[in-house]
ModelCIF file with pLDDT and N, C-alpha, C, O atoms, coordinates in Angstrom:
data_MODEL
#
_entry.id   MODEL 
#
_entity.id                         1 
_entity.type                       polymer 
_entity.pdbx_number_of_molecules   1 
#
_entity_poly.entity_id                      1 
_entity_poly.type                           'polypeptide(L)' 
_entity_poly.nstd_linkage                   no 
_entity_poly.nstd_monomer                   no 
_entity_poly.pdbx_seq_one_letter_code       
;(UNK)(UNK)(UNK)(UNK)(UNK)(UNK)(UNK)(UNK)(UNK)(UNK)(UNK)(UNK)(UNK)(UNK)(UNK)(UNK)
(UNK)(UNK)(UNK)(UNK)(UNK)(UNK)(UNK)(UNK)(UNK)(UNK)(UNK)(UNK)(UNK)(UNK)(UNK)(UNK)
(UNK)(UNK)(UNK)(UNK)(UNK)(UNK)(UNK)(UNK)(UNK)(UNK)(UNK)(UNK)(UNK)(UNK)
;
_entity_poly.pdbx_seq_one_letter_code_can   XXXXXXXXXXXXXXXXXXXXXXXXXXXXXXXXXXXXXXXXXXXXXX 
_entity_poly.pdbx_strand_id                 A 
#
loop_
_entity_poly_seq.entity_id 
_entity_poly_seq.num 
_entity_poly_seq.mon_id 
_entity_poly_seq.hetero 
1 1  UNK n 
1 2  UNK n 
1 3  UNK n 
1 4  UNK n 
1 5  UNK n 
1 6  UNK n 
1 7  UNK n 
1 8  UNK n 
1 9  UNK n 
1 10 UNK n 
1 11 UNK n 
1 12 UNK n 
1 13 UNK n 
1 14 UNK n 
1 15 UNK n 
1 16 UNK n 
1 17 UNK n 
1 18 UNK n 
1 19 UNK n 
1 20 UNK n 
1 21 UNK n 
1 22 UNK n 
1 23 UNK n 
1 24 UNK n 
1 25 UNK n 
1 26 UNK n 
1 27 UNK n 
1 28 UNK n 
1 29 UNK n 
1 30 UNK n 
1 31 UNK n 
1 32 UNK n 
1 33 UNK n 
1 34 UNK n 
1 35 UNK n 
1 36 UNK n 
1 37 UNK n 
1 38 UNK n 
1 39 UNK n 
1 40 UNK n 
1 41 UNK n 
1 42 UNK n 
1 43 UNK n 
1 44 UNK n 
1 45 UNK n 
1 46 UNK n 
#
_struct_asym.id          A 
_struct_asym.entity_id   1 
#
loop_
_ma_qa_metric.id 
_ma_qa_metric.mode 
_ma_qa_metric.name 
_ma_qa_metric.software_group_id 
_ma_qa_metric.type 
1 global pLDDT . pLDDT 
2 local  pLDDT . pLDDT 
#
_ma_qa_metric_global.metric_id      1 
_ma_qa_metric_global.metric_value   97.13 
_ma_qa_metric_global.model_id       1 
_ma_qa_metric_global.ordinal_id     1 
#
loop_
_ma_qa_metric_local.label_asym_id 
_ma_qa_metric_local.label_comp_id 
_ma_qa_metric_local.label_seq_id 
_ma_qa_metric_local.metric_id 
_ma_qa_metric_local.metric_value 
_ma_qa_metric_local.model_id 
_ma_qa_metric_local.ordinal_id 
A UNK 1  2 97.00 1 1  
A UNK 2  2 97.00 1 2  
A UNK 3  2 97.00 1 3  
A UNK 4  2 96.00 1 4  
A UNK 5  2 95.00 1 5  
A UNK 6  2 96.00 1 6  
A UNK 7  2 98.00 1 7  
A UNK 8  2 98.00 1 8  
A UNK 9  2 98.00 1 9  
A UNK 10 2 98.00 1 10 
A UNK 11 2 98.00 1 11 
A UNK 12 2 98.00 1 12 
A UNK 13 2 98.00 1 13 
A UNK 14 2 98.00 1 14 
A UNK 15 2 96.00 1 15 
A UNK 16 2 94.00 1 16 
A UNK 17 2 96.00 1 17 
A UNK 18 2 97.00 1 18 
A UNK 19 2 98.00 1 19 
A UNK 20 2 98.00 1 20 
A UNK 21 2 98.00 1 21 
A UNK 22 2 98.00 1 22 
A UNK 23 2 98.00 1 23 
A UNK 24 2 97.00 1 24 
A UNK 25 2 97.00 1 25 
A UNK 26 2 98.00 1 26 
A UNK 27 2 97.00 1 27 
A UNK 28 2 95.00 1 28 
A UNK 29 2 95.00 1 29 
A UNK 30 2 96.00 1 30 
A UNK 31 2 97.00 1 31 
A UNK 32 2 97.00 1 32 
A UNK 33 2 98.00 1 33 
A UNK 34 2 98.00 1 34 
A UNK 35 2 97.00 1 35 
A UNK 36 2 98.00 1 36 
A UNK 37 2 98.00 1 37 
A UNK 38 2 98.00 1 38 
A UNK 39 2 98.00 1 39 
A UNK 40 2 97.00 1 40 
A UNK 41 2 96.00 1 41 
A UNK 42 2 97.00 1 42 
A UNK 43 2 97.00 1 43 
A UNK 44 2 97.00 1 44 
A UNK 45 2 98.00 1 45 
A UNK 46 2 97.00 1 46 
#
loop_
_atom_site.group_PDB 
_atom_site.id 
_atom_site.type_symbol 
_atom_site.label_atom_id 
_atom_site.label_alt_id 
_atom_site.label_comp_id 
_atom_site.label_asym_id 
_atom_site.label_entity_id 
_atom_site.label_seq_id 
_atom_site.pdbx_PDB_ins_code 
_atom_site.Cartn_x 
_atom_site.Cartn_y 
_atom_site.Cartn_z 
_atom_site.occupancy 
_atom_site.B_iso_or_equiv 
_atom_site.pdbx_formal_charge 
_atom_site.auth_seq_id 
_atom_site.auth_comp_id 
_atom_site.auth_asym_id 
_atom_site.auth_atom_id 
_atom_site.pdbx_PDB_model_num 
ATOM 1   N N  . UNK A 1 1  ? 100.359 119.134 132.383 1.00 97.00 ? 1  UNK A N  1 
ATOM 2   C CA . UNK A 1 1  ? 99.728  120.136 133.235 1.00 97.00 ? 1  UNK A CA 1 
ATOM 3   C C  . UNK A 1 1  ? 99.240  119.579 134.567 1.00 97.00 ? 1  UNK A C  1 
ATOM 4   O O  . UNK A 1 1  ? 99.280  120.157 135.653 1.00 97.00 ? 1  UNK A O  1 
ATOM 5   N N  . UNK A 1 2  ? 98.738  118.269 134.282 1.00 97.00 ? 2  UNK A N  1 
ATOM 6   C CA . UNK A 1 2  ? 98.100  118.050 135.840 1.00 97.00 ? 2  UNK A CA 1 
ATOM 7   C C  . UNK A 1 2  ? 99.013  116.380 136.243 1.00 97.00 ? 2  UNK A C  1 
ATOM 8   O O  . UNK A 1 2  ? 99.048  115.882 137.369 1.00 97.00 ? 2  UNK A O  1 
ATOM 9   N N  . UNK A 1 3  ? 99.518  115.923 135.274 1.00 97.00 ? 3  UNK A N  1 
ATOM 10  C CA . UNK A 1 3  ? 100.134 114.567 135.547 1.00 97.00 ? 3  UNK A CA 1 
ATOM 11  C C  . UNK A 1 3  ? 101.172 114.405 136.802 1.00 97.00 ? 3  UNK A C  1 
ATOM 12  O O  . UNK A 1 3  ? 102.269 114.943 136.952 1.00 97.00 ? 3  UNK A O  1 
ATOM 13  N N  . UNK A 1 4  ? 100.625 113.685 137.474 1.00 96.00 ? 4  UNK A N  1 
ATOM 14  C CA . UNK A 1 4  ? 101.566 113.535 138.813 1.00 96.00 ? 4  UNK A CA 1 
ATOM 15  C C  . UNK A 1 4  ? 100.991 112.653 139.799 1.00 96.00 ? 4  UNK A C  1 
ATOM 16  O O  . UNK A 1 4  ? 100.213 111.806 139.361 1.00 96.00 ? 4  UNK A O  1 
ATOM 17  N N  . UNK A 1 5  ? 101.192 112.676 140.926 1.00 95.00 ? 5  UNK A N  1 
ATOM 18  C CA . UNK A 1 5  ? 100.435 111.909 142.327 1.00 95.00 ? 5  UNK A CA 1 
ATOM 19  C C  . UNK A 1 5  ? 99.324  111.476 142.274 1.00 95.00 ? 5  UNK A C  1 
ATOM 20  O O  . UNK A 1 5  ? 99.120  110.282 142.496 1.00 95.00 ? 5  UNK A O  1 
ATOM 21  N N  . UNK A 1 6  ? 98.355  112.308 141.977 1.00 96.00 ? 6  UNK A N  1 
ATOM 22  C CA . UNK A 1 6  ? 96.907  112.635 142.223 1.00 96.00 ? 6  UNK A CA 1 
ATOM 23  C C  . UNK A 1 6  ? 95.983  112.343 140.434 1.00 96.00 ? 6  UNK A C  1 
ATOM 24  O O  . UNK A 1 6  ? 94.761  112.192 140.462 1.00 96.00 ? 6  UNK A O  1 
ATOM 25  N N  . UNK A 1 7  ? 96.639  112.306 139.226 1.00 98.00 ? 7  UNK A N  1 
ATOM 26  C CA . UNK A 1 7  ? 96.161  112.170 137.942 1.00 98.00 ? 7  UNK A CA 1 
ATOM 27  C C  . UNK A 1 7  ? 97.164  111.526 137.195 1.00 98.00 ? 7  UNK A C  1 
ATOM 28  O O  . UNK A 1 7  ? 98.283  112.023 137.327 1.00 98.00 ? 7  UNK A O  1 
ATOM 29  N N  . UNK A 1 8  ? 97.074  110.605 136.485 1.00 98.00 ? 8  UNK A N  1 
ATOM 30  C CA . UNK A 1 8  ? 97.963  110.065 135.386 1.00 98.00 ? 8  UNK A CA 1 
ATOM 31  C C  . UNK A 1 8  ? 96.785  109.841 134.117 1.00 98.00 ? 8  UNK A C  1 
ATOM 32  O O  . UNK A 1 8  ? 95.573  109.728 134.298 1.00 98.00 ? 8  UNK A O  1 
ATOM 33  N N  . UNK A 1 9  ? 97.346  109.818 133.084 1.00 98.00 ? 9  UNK A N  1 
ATOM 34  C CA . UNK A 1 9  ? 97.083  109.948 131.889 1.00 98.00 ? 9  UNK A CA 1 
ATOM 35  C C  . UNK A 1 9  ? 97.318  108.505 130.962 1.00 98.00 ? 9  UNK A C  1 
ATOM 36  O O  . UNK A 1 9  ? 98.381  108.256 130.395 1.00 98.00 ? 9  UNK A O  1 
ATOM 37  N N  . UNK A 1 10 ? 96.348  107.790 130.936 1.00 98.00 ? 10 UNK A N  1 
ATOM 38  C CA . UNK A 1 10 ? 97.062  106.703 129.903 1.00 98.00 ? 10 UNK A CA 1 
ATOM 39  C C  . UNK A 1 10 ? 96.473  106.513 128.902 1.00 98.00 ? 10 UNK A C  1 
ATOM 40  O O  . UNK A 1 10 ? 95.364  107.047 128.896 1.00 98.00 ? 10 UNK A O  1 
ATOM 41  N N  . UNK A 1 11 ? 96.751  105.928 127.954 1.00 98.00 ? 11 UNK A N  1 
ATOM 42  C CA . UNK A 1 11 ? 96.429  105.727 126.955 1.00 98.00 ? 11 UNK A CA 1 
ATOM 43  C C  . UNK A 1 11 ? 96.406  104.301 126.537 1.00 98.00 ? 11 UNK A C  1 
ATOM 44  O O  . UNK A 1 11 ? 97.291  103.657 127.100 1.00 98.00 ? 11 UNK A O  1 
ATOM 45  N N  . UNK A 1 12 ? 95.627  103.573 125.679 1.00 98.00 ? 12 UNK A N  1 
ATOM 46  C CA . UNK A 1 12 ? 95.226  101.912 125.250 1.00 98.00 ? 12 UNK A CA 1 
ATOM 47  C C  . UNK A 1 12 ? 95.184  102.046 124.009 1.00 98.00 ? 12 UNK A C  1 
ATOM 48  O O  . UNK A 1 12 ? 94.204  102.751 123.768 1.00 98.00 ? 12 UNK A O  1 
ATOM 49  N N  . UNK A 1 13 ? 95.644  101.794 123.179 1.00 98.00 ? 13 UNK A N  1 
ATOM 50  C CA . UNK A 1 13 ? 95.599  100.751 121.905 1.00 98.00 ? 13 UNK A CA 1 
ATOM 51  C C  . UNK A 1 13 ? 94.808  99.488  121.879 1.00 98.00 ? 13 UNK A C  1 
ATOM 52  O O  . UNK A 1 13 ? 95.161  98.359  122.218 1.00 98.00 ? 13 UNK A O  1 
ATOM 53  N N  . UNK A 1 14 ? 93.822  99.847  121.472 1.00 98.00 ? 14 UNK A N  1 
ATOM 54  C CA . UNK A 1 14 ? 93.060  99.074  121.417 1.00 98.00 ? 14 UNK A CA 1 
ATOM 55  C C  . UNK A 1 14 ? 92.969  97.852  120.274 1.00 98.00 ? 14 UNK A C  1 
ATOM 56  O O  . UNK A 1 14 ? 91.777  98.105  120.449 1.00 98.00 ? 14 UNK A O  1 
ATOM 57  N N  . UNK A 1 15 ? 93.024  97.000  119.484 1.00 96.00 ? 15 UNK A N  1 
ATOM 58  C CA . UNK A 1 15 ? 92.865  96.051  118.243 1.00 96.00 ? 15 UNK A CA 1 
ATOM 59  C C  . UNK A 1 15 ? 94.129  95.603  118.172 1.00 96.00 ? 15 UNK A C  1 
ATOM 60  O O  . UNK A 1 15 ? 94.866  95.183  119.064 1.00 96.00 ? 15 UNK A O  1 
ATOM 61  N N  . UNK A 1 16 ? 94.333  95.763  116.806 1.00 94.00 ? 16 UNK A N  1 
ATOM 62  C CA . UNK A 1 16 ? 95.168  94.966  116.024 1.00 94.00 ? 16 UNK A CA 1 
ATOM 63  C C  . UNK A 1 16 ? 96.805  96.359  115.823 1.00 94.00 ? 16 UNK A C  1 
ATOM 64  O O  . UNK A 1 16 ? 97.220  96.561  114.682 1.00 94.00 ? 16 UNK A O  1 
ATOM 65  N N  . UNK A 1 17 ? 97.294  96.905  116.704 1.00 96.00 ? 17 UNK A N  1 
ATOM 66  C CA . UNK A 1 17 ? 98.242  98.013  116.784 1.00 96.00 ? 17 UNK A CA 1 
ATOM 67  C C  . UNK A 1 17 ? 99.525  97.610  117.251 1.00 96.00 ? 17 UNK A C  1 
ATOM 68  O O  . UNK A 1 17 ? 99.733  97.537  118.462 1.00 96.00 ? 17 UNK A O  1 
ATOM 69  N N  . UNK A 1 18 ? 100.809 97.218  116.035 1.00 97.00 ? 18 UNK A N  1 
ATOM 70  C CA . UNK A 1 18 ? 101.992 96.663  116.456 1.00 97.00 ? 18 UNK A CA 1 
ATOM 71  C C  . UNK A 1 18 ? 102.751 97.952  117.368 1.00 97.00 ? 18 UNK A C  1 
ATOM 72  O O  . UNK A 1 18 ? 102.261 99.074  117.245 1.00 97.00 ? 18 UNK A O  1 
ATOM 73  N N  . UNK A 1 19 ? 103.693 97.803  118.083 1.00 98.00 ? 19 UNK A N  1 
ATOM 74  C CA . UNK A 1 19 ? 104.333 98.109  118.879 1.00 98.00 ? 19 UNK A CA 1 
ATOM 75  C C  . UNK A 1 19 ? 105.150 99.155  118.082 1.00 98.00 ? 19 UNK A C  1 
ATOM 76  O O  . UNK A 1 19 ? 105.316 100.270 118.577 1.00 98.00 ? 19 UNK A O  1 
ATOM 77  N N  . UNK A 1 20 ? 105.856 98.736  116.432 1.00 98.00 ? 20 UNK A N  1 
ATOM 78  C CA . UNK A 1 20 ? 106.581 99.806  116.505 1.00 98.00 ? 20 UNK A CA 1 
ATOM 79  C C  . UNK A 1 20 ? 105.462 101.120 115.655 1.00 98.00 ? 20 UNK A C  1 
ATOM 80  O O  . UNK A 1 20 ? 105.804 102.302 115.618 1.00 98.00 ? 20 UNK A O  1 
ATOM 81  N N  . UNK A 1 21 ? 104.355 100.692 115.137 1.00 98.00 ? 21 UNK A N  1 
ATOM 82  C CA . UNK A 1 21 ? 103.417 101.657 114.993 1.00 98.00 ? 21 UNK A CA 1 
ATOM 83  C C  . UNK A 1 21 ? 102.942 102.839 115.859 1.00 98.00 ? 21 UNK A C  1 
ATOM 84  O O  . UNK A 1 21 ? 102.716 104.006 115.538 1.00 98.00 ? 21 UNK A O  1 
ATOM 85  N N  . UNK A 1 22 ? 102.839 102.111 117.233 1.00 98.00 ? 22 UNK A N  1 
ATOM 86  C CA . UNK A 1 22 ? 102.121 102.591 118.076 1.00 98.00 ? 22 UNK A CA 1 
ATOM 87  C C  . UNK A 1 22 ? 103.480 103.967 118.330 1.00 98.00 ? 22 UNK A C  1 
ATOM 88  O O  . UNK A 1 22 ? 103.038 105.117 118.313 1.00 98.00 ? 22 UNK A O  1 
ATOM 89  N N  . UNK A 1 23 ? 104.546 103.851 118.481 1.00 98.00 ? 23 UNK A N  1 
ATOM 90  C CA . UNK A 1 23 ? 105.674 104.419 118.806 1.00 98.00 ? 23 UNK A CA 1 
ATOM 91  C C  . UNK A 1 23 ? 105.824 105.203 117.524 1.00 98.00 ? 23 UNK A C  1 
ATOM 92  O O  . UNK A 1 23 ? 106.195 106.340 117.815 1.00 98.00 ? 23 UNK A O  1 
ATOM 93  N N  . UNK A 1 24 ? 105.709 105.077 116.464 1.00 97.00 ? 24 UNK A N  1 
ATOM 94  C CA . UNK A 1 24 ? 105.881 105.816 115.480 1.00 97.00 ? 24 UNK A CA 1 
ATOM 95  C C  . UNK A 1 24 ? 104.672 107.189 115.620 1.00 97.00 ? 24 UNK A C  1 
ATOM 96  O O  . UNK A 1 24 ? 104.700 108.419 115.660 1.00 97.00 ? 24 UNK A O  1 
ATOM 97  N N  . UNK A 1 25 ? 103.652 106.079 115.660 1.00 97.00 ? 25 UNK A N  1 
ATOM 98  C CA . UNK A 1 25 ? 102.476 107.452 116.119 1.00 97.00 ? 25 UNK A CA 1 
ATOM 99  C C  . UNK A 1 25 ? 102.873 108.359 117.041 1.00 97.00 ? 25 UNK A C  1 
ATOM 100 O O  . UNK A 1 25 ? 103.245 109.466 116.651 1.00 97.00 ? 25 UNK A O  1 
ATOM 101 N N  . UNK A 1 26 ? 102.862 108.116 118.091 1.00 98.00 ? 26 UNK A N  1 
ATOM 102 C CA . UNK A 1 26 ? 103.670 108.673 119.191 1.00 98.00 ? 26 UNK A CA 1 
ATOM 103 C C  . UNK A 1 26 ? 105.062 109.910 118.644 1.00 98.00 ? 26 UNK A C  1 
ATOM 104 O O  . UNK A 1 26 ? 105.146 111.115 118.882 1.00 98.00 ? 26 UNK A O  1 
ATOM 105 N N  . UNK A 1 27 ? 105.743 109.247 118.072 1.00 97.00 ? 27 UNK A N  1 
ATOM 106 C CA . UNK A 1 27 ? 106.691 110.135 117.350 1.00 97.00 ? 27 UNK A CA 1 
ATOM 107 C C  . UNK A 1 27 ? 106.435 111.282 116.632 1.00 97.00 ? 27 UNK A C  1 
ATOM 108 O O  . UNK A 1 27 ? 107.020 112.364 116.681 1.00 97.00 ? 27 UNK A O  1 
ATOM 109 N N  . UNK A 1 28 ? 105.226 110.831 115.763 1.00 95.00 ? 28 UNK A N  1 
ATOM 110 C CA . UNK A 1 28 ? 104.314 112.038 114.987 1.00 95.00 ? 28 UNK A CA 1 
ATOM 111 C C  . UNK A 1 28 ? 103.842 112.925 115.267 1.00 95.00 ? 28 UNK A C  1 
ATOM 112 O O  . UNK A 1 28 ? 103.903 114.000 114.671 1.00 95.00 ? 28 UNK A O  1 
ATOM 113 N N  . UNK A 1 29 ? 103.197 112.651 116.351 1.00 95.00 ? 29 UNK A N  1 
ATOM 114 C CA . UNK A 1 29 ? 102.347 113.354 117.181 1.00 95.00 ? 29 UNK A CA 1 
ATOM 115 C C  . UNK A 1 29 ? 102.914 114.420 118.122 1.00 95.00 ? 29 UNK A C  1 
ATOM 116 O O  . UNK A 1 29 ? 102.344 115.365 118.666 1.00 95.00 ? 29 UNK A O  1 
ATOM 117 N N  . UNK A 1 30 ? 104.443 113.936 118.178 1.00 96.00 ? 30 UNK A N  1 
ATOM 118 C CA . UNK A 1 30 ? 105.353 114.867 119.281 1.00 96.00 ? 30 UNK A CA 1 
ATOM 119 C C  . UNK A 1 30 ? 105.141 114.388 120.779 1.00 96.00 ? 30 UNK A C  1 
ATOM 120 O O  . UNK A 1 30 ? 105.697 114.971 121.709 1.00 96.00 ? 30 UNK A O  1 
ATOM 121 N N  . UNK A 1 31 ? 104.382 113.391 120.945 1.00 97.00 ? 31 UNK A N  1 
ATOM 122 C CA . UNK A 1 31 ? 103.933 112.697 122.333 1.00 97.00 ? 31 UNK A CA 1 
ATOM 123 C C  . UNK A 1 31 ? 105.034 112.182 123.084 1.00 97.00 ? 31 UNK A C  1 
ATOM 124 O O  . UNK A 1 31 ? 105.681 111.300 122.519 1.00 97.00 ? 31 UNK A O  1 
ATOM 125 N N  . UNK A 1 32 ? 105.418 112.551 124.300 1.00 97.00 ? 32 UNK A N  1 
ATOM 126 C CA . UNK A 1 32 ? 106.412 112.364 125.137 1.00 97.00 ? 32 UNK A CA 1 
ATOM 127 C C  . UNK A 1 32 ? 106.279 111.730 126.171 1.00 97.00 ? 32 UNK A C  1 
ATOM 128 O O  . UNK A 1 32 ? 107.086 110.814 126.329 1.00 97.00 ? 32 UNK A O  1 
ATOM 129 N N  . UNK A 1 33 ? 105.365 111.931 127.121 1.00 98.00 ? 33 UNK A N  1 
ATOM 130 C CA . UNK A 1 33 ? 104.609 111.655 128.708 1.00 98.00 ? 33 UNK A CA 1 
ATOM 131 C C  . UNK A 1 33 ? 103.751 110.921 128.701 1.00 98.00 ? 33 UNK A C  1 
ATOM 132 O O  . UNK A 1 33 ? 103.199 110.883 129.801 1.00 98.00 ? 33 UNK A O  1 
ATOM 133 N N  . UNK A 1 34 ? 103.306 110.245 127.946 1.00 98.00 ? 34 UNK A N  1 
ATOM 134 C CA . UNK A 1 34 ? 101.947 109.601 128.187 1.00 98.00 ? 34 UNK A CA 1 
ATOM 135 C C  . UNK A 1 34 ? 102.303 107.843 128.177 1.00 98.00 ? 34 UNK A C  1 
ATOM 136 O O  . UNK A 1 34 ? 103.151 107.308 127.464 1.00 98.00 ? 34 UNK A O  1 
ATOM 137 N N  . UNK A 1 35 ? 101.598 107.303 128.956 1.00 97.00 ? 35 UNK A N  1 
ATOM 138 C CA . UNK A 1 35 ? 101.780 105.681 129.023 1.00 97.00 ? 35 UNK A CA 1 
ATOM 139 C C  . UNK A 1 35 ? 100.903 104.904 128.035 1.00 97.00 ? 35 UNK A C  1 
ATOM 140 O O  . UNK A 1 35 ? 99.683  104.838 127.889 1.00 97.00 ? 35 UNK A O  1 
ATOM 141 N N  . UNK A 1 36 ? 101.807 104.411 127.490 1.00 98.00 ? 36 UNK A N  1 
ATOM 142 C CA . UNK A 1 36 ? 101.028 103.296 126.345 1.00 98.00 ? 36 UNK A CA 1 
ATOM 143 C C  . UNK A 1 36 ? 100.989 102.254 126.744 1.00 98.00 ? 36 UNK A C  1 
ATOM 144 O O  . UNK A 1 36 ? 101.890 101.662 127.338 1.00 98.00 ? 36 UNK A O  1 
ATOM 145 N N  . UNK A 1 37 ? 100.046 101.911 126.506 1.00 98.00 ? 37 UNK A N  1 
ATOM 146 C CA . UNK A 1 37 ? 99.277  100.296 127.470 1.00 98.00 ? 37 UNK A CA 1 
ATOM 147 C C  . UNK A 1 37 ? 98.604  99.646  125.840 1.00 98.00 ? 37 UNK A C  1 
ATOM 148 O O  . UNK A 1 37 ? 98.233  100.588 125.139 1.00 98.00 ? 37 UNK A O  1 
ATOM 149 N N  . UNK A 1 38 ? 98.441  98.543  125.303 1.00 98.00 ? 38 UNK A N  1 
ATOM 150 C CA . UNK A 1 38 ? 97.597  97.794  124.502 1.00 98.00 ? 38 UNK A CA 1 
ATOM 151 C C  . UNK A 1 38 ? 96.582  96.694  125.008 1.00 98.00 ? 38 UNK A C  1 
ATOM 152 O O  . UNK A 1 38 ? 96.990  95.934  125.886 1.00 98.00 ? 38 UNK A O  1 
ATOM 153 N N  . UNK A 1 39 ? 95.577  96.575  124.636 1.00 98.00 ? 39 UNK A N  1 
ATOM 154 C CA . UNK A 1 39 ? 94.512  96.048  124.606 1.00 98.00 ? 39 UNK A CA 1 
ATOM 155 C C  . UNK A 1 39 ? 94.141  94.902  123.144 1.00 98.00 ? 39 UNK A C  1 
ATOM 156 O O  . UNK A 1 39 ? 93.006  94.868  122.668 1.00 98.00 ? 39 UNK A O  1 
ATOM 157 N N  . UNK A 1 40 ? 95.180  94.119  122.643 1.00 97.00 ? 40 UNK A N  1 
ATOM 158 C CA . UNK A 1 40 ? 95.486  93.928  121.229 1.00 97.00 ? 40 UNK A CA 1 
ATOM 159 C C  . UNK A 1 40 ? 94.141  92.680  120.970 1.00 97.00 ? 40 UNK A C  1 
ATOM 160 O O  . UNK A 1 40 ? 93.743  92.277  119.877 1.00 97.00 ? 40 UNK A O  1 
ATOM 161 N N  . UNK A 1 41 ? 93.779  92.378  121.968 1.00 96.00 ? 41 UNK A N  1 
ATOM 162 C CA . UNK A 1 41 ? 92.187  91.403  121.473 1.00 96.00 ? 41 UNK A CA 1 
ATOM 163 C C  . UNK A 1 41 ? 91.373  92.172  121.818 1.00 96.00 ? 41 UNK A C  1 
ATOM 164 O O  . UNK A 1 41 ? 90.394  91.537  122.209 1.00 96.00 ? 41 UNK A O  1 
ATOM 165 N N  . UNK A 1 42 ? 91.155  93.676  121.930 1.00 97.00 ? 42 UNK A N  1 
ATOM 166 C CA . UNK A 1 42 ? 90.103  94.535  122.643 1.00 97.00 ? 42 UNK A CA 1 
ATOM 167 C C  . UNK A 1 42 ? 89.510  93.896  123.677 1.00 97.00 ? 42 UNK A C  1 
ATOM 168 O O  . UNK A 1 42 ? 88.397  94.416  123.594 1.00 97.00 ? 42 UNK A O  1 
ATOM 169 N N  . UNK A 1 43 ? 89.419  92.961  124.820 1.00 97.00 ? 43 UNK A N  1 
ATOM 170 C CA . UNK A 1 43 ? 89.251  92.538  125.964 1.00 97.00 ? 43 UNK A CA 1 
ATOM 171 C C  . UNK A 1 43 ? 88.428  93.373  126.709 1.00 97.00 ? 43 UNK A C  1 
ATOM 172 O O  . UNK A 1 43 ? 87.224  93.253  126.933 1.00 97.00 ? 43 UNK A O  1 
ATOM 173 N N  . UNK A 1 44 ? 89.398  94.441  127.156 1.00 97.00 ? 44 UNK A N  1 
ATOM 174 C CA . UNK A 1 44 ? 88.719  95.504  128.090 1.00 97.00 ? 44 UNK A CA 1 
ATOM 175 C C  . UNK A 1 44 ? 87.597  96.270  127.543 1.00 97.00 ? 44 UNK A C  1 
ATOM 176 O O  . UNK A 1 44 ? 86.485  96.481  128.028 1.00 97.00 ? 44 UNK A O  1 
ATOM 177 N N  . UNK A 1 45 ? 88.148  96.666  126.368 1.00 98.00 ? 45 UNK A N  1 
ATOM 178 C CA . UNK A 1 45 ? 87.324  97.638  125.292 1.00 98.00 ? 45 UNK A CA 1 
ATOM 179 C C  . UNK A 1 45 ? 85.511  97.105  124.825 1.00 98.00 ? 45 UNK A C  1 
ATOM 180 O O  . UNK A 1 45 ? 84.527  97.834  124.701 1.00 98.00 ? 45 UNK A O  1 
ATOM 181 N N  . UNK A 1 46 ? 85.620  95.563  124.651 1.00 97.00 ? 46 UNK A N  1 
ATOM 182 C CA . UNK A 1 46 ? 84.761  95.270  124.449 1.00 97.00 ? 46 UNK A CA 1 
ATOM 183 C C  . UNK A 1 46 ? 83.916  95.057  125.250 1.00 97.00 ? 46 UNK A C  1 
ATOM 184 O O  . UNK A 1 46 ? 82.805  94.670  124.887 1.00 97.00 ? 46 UNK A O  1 
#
């Protein structure tokens, strides 16, 4: 609805979340557009 120039949407995985999990979720969910980024020592998060 608003993703473009001016707003993007991302998303972090935060912990301990393998790659093809994260994509499987994604799959489940019906999630198409959104950027997956990980955070796998929570760094930022913490």
């Amino acid at each position: 609805a608003m993703g473009g120039e001016r707003l993007a949407v991302v998303t972090i995985a935060t912990g301990r979340n393998a790659v093809p999990a994260i994509t499987r979720f994604f799959d489940e969910a019906g999630v198409t557009r959104l950027t997956a980024l990980r955070d796998p020592k929570s760094g930022l998060a913490r």
